[in-house]
C-alpha atoms as a PDB file:
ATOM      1  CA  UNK A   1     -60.590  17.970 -56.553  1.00  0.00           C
ATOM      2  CA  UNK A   2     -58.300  20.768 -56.666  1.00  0.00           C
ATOM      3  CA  UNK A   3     -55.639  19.583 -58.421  1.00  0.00           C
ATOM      4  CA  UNK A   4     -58.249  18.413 -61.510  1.00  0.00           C
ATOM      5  CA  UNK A   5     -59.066  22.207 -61.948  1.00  0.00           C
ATOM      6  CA  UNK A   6     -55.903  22.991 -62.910  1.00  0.00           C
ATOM      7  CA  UNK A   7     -55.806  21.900 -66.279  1.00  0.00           C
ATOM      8  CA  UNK A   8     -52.669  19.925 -66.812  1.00  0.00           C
ATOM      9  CA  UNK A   9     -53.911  16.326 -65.704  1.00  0.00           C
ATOM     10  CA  UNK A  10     -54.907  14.194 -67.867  1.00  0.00           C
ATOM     11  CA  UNK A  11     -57.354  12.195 -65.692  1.00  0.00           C
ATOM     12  CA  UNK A  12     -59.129  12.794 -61.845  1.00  0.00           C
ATOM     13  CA  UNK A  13     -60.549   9.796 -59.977  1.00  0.00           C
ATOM     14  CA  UNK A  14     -62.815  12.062 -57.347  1.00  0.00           C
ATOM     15  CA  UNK A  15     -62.685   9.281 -54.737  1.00  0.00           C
ATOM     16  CA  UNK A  16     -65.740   9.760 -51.947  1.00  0.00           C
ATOM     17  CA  UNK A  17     -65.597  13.721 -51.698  1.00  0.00           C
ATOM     18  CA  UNK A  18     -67.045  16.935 -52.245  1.00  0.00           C
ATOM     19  CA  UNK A  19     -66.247  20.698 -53.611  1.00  0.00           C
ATOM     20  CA  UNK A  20     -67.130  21.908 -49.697  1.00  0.00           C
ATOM     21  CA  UNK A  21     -67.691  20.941 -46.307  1.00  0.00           C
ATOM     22  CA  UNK A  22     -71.283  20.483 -45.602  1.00  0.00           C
ATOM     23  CA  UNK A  23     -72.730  21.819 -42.501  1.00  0.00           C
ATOM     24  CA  UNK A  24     -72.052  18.294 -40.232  1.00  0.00           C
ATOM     25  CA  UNK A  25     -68.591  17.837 -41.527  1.00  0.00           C
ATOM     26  CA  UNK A  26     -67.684  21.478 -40.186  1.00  0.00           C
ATOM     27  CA  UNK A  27     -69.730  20.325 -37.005  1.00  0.00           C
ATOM     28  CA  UNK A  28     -67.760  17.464 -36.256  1.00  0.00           C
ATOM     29  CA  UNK A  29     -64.562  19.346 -37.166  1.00  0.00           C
ATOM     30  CA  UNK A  30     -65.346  21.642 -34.406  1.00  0.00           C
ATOM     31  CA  UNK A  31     -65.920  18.668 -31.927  1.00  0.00           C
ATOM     32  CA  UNK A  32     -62.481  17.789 -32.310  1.00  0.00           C
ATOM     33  CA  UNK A  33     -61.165  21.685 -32.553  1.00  0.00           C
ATOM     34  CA  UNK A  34     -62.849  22.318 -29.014  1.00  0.00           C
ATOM     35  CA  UNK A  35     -61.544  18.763 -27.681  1.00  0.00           C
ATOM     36  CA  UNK A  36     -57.627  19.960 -29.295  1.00  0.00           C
ATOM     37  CA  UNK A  37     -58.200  23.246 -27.206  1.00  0.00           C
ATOM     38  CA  UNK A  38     -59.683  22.411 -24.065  1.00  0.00           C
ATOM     39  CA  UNK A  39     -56.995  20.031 -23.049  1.00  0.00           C
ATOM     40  CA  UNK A  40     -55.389  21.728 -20.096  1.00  0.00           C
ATOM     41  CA  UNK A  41     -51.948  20.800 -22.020  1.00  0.00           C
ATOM     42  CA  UNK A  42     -53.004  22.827 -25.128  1.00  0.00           C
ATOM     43  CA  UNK A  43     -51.481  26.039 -23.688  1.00  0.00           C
ATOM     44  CA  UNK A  44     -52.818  28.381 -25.653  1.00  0.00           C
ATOM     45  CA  UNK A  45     -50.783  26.526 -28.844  1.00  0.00           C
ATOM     46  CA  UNK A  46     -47.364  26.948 -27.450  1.00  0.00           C
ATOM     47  CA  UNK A  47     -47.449  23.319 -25.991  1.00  0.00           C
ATOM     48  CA  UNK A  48     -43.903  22.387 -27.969  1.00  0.00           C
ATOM     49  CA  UNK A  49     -42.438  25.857 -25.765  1.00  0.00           C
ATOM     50  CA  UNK A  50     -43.868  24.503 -22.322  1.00  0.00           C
ATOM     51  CA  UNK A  51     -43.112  20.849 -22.842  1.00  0.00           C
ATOM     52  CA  UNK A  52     -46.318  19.309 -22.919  1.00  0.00           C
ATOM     53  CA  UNK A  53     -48.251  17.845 -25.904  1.00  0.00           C
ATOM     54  CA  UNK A  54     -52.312  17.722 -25.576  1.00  0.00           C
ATOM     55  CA  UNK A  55     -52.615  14.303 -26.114  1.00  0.00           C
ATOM     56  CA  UNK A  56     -55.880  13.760 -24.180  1.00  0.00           C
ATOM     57  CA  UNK A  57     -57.254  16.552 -26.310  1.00  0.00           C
ATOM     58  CA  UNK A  58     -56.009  15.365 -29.682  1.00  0.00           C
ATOM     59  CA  UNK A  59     -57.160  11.342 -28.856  1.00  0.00           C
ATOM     60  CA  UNK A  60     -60.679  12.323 -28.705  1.00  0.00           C
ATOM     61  CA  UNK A  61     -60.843  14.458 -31.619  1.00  0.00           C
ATOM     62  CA  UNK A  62     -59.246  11.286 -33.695  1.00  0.00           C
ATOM     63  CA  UNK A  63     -61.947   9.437 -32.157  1.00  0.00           C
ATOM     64  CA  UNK A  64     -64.673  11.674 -32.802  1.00  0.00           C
ATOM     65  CA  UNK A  65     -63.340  11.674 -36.285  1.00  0.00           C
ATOM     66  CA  UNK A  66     -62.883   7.808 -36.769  1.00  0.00           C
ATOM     67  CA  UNK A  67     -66.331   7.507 -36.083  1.00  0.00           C
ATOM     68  CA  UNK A  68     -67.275   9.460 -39.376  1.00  0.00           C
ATOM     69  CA  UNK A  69     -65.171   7.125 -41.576  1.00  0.00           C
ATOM     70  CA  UNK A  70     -67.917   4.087 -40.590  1.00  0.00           C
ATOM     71  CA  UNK A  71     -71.268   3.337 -40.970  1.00  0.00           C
ATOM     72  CA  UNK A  72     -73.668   1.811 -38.453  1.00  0.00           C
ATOM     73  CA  UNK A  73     -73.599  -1.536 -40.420  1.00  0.00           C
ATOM     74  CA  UNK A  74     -69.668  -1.638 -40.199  1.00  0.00           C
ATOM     75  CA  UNK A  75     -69.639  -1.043 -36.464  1.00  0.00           C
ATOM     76  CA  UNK A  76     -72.132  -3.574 -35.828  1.00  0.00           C
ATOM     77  CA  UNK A  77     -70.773  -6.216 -37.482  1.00  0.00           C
ATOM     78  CA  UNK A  78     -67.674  -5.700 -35.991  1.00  0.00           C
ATOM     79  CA  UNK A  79     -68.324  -5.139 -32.495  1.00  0.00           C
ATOM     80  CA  UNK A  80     -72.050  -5.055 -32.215  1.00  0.00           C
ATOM     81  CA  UNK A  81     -72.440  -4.705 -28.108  1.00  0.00           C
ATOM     82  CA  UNK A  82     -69.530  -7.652 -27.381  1.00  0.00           C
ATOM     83  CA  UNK A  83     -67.301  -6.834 -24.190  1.00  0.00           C
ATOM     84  CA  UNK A  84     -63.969  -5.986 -24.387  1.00  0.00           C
ATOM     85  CA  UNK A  85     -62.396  -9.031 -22.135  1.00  0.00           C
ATOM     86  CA  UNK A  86     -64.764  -9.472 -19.728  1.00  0.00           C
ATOM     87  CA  UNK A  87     -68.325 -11.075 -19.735  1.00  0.00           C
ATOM     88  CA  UNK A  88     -69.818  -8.667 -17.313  1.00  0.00           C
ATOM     89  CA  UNK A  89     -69.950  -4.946 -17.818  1.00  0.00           C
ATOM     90  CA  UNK A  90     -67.794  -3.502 -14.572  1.00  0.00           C
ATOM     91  CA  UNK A  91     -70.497  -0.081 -14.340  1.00  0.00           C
ATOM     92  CA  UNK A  92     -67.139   1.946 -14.054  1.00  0.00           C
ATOM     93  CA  UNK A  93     -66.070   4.456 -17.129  1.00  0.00           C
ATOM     94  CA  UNK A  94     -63.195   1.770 -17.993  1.00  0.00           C
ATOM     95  CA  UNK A  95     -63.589   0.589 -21.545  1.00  0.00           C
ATOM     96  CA  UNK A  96     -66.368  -2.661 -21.176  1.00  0.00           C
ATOM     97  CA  UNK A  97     -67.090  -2.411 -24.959  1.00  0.00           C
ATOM     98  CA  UNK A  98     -64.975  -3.748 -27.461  1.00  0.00           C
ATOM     99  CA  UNK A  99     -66.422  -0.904 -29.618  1.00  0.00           C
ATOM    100  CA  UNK A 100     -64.940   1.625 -26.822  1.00  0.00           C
ATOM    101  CA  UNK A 101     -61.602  -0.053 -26.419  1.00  0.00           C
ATOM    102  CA  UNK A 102     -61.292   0.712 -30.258  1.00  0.00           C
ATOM    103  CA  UNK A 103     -61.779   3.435 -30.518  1.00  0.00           C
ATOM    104  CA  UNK A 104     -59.579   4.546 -28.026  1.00  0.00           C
ATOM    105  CA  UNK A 105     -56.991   3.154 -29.511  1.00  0.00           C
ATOM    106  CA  UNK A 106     -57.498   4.919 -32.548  1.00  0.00           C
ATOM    107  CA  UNK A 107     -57.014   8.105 -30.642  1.00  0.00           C
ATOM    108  CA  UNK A 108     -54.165   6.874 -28.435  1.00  0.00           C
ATOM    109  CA  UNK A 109     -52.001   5.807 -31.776  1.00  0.00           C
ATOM    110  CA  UNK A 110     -53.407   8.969 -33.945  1.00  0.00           C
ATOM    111  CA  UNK A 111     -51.394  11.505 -31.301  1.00  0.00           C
ATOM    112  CA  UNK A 112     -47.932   9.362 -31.598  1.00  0.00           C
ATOM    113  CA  UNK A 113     -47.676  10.480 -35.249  1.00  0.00           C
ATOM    114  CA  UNK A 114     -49.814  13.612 -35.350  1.00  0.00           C
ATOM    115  CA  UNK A 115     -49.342  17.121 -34.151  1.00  0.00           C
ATOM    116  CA  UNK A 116     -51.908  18.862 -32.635  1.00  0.00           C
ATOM    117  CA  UNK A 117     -51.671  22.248 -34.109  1.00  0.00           C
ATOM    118  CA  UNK A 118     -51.763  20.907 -37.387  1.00  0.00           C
ATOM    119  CA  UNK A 119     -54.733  19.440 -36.891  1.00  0.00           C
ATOM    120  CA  UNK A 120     -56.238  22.384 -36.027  1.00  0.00           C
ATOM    121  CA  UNK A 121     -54.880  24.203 -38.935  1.00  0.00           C
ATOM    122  CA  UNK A 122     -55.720  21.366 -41.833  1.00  0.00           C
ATOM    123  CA  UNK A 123     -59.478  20.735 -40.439  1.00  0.00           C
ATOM    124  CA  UNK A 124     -60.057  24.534 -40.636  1.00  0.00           C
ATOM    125  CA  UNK A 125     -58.404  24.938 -43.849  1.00  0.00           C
ATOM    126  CA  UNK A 126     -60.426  22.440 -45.210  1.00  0.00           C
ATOM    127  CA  UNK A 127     -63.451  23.711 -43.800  1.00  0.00           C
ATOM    128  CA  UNK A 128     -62.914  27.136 -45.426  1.00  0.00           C
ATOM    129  CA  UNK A 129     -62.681  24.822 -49.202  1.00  0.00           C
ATOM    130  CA  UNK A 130     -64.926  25.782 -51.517  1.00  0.00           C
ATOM    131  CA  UNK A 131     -64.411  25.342 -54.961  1.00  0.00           C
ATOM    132  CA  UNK A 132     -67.430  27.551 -56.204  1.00  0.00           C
ATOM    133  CA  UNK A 133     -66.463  30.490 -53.845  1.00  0.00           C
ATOM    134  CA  UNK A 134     -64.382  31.836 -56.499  1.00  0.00           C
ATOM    135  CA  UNK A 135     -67.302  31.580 -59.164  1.00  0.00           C
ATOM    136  CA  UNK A 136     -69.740  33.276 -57.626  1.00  0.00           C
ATOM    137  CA  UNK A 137     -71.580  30.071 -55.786  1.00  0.00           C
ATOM    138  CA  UNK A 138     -71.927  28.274 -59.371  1.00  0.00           C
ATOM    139  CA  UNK A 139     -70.000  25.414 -59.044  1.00  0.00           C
ATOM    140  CA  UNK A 140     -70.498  24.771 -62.957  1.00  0.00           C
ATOM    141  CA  UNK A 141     -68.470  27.665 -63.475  1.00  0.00           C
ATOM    142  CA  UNK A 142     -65.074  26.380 -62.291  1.00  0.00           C
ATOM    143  CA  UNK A 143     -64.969  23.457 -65.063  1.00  0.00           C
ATOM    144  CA  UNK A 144     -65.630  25.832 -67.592  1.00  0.00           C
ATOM    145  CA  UNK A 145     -63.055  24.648 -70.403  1.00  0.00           C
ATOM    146  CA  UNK A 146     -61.366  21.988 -68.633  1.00  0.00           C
ATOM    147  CA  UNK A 147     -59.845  18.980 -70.085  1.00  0.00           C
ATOM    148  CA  UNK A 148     -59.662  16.777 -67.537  1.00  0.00           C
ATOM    149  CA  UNK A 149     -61.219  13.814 -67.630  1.00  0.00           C
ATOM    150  CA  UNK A 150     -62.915  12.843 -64.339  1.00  0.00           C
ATOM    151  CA  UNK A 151     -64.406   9.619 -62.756  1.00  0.00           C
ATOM    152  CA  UNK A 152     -66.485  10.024 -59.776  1.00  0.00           C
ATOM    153  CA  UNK A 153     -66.832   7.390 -56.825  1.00  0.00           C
ATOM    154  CA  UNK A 154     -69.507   7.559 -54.090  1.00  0.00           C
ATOM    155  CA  UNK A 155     -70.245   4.871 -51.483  1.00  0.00           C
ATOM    156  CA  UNK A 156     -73.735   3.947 -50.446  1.00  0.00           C
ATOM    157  CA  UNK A 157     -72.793   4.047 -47.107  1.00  0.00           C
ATOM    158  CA  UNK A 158     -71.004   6.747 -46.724  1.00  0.00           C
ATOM    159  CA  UNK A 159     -72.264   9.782 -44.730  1.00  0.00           C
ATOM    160  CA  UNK A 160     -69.577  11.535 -44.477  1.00  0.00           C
ATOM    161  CA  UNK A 161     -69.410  12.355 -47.949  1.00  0.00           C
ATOM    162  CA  UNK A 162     -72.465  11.322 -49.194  1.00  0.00           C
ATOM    163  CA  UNK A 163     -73.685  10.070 -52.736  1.00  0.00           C
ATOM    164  CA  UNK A 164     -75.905  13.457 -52.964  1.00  0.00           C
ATOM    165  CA  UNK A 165     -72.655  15.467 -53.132  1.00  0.00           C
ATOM    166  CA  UNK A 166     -70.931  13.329 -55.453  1.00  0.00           C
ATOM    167  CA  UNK A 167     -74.248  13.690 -57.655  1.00  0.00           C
ATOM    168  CA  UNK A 168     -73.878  17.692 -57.135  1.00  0.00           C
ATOM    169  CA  UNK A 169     -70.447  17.402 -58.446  1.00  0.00           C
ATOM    170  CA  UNK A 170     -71.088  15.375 -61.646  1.00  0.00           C
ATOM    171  CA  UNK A 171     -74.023  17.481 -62.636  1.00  0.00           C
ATOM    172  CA  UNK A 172     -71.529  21.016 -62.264  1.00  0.00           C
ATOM    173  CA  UNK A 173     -69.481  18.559 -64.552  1.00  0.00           C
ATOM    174  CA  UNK A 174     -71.982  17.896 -67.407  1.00  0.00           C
ATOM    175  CA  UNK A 175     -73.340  21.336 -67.327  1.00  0.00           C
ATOM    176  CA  UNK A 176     -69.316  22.358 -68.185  1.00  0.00           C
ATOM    177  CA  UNK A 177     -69.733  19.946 -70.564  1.00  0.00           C
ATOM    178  CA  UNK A 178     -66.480  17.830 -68.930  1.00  0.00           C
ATOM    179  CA  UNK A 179     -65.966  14.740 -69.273  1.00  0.00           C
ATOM    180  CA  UNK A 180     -67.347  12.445 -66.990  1.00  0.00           C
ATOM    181  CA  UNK A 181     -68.554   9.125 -65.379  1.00  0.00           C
ATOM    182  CA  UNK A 182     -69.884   8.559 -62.258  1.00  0.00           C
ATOM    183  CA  UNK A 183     -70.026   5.458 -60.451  1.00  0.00           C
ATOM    184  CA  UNK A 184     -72.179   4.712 -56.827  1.00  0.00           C
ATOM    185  CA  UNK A 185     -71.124   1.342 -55.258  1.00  0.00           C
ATOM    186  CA  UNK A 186     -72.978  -0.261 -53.046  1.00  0.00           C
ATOM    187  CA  UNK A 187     -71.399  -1.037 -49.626  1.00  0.00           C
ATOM    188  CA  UNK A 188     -71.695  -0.810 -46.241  1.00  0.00           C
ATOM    189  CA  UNK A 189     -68.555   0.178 -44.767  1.00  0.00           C
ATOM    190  CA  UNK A 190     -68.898   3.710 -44.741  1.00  0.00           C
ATOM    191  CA  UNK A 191     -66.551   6.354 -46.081  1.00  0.00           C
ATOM    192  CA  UNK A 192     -63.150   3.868 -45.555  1.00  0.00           C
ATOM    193  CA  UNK A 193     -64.469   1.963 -48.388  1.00  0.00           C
ATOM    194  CA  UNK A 194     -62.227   3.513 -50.506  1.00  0.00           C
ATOM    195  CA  UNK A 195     -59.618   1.996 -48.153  1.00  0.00           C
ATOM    196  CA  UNK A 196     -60.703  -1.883 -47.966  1.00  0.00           C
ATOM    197  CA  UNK A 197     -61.177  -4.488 -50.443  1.00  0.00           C
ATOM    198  CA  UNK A 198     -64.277  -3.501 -52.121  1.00  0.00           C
ATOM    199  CA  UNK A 199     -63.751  -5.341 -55.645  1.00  0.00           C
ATOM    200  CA  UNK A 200     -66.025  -3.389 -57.966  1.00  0.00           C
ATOM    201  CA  UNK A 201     -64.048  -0.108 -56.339  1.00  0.00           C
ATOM    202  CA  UNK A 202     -60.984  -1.573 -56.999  1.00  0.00           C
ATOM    203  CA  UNK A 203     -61.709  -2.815 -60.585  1.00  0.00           C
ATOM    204  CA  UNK A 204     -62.881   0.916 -61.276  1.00  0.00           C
ATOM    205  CA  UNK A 205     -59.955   2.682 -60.140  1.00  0.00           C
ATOM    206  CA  UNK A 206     -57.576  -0.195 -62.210  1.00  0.00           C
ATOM    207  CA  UNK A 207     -59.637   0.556 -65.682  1.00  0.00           C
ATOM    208  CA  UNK A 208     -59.755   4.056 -64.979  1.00  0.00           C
ATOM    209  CA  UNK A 209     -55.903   4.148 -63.782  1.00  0.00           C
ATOM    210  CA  UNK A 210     -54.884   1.930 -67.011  1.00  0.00           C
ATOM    211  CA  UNK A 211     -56.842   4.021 -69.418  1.00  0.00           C
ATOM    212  CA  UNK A 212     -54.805   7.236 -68.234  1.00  0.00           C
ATOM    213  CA  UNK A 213     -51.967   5.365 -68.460  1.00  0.00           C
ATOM    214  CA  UNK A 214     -52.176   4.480 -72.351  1.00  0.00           C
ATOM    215  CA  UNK A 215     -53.585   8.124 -72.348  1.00  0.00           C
ATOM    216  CA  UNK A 216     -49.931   8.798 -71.434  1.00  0.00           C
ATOM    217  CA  UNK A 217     -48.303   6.526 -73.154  1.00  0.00           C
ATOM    218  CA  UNK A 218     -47.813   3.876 -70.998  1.00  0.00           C
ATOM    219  CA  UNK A 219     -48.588   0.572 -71.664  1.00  0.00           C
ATOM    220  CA  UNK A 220     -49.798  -1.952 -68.573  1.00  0.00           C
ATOM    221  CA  UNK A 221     -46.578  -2.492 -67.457  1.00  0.00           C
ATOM    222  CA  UNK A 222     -45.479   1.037 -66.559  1.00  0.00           C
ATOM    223  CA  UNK A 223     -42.924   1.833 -69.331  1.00  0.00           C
ATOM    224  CA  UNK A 224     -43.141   4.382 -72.183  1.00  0.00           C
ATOM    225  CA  UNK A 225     -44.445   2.822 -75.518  1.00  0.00           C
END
C-alpha cells in the first residue's frame, strides 16, 4: 500500500491488506514477540554473540502465525480431527493430530531460513504502519491527488485481513476521488488465498496486470510496442 502513495506507479493491486494493524493482528504479533523472547536461548538478542539461536521460541511464533493465514473451513477439510500415524490418541503431549504435526512443521522449517531478531523487528515495524497517522487519522487524506490506479482484493474468508478493511480502504479511495475497483471473492481458504489456485483471483490479477502493461506500453507478450 505504501508504495501506491507514492505517485510514480502506474497501477496497485492491494492484495488482502489494510492501511494498519487492527487490534488482533498486533495481539497475535505479540504472541509470537513474547514466544521469540522467552526462549531461554534468546539472550537478551545477542544469541548470534553466545552461539545459540532461539529456535524453540521462533517455531511457535511461526506457528501461532500460520494459524492466521487459514480459516476454520481450510483446516477442517484438511485435517479435520484425523491422527497423525496412529489410530489411537497416545494421551502424551507428542503430536497425535495431523493438524499438530503441521503445524509444527511449519515452525520447525520457518527458523532454518528466518532470523529471530528480524522477526521481532518487521512484526513491530509493521505494527507501528499506519498510513493515516501522517494525515491526521483521515485516511482519505493520503490519496489526495494521486494517480494511481488501484484494484482492491479481499477474501471472504479471510480474518486476518478482513473484507471490512478492504471496504475502509476503497471508500478513503473514492472520497480522494482515485481510481478504483474493488473486488470480494468468495473462498474459504483464509488469508493464503492469494497464494493458491483460486481462479476468479487469478483471472483478476491477469486483467488487471495486462491492462498496466498496455498502460506501459507493453503488449501481452512482455516487449515494448
Amino acid at each position: 500500500m505504501d508504495r501506491g502513495l507514492s505517485g510514480t506507479r502506474v497501477r496497485t493491486l492491494a492484495i488482502a491488506c489494510s492501511t494498519r494493524h487492527s487490534a488482533q493482528n498486533i495481539a497475535f504479533h505479540e504472541l509470537g514477540r513474547q514466544a521469540v523472547m522467552a526462549d531461554p536461548d534468546w539472550r537478551g538478542g545477542r544469541y548470534v554473540d553466545e552461539d545459540t539461536h532461539p529456535h524453540r521460541g521462533l517455531a511457535v511464533a511461526r506457528m501461532a502465525a500460520h494459524i492466521t493465514y487459514l480459516s476454520d473451513a481450510a483446516l477442517h477439510r484438511k485435517f479435520g480431527r484425523r491422527m497423525q500415524d496412529r489410530e489411537l490418541p497416545t494421551f502424551s503431549f507428542d503430536a497425535d493430530f495431523q493438524v499438530e504435526s503441521y503445524l509444527r512443521y511449519q515452525g520447525s522449517s520457518f527458523v532454518e531460513r528466518f532470523d529471530a531478531n528480524s522477526y521481532l523487528y518487521l512484526t513491530r515495524a509493521m505494527d507501528y504502519f499506519d498510513i493515516a497517522a501522517d494525515h491526521n487519522g483521515v485516511l482519505a487524506k493520503a490519496f489526495t491527488g494521486i494517480k494511481t490506479r488501484f484494484c482492491v482484493v479481499s477474501f471472504t474468508s479471510d480474518w486476518l485481513f478482513p473484507t471490512s478493511e478492504s471496504r475502509a480502504l476503497v471508500h478513503a479511495l473514492n472520497a480522494s476521488s482515485a481510481r478504483v475497483s474493488f473486488a470480494e471473492i468468495e473462498t474459504d481458504r483464509g488469508h493464503d488465498a492469494f497464494l493458491l489456485d483460486v481462479p476468479e483471483f487469478l483471472e483478476i490479477s491477469r486483467a488487471f496486470l495486462l491492462a498496466a502493461g498496455k498502460a506501459r506500453g507493453l503488449n501481452d507478450g512482455g516487449t515494448q510496442s
